[in-house]
Protein backbone atom coordinates (compact mmCIF):
# COMPACT_ATOMS: atom_id res chain seq x y z
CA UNK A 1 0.00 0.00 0.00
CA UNK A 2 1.37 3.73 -0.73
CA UNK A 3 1.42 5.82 1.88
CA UNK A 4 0.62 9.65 0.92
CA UNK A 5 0.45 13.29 3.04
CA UNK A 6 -2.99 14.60 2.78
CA UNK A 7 -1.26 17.67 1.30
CA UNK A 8 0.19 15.99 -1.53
CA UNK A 9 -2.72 13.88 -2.11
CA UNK A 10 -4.94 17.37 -2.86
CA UNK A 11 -2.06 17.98 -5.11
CA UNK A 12 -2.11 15.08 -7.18
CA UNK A 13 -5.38 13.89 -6.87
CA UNK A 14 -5.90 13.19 -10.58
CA UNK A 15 -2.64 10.81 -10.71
CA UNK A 16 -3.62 9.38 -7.47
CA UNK A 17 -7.11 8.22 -8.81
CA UNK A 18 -5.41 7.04 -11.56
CA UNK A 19 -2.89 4.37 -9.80
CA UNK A 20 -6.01 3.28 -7.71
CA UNK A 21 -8.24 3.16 -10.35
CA UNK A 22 -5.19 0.54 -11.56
CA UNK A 23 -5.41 -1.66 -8.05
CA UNK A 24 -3.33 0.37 -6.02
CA UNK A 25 -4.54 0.98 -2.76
CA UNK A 26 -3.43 4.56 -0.83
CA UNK A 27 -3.30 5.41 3.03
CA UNK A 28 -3.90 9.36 2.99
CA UNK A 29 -2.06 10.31 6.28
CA UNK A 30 -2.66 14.40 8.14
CA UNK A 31 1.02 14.54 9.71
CA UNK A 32 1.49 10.77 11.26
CA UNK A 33 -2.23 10.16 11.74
CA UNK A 34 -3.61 7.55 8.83
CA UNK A 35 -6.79 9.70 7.81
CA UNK A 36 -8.31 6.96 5.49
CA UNK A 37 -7.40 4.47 3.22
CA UNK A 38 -8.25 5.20 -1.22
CA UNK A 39 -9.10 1.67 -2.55
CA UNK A 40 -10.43 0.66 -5.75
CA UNK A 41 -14.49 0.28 -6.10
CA UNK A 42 -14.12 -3.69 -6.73
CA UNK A 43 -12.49 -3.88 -3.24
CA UNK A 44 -15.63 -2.00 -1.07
CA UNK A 45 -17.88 -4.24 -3.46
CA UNK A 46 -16.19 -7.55 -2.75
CA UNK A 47 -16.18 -6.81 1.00
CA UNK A 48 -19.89 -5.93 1.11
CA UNK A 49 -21.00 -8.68 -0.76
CA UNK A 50 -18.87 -10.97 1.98
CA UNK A 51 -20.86 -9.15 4.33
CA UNK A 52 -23.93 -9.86 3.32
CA UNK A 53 -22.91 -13.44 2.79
CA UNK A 54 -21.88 -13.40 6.27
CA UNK A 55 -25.45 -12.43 7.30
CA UNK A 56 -27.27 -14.59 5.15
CA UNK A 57 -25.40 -17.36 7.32
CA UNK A 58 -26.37 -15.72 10.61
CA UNK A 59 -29.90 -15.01 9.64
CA UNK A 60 -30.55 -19.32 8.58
CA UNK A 61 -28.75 -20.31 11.80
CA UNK A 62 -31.00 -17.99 13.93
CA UNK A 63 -34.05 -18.87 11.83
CA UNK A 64 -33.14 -22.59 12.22
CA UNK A 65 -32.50 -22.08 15.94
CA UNK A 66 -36.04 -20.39 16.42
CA UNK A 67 -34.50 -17.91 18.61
CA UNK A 68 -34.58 -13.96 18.24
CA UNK A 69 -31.29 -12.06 18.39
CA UNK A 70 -30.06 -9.39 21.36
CA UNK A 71 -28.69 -6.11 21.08
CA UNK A 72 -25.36 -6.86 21.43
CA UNK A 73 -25.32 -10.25 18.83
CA UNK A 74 -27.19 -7.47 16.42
CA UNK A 75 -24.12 -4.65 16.99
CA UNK A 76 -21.59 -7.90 16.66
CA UNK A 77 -23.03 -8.79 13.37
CA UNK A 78 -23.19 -4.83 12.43
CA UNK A 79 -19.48 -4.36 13.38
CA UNK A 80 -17.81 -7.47 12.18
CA UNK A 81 -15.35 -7.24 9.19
CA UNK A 82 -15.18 -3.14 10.04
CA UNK A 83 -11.94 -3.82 11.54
């Protein structure tokens, strides 16, 4: 991953969409703080979709179960693959 100043990536913004638009993925960093991360659309796409596969799961195993879910299985579920 290429690791960029936030200043630098305002500069070059253009050529930096350009590189991820190619695969690259960028860490955007304001002085030694990472700030965010620049990935290609596939990548959020791929993840989400994983996501939702991962719920699918949970949602037949409750179902199957006959049990309801609590608050914090619900913000477990919500949260997972965020980190």
């Amino acid at each position: 991953m290429v690791t960029i100043q936030d200043s630098e990536a305002n500069s070059h913004f253009a050529e930096l969409l350009d590189r991820v638009e190619r695969g690259e993925r960028v860490a955007v960093l304001r002085g030694d703080r990472h700030v965010a991360t620049i990935v290609p659309a596939a990548c959020d796409a791929t993840k989400a979709h994983a996501a939702m596969d991962r719920n699918r799961v949970r949602r037949e195993k409750i179902r199957l179960e006959g049990r309801g879910l609590s608050l914090s299985e619900v913000i477990a579920s919500r949260d997972s693959g965020r980190r």
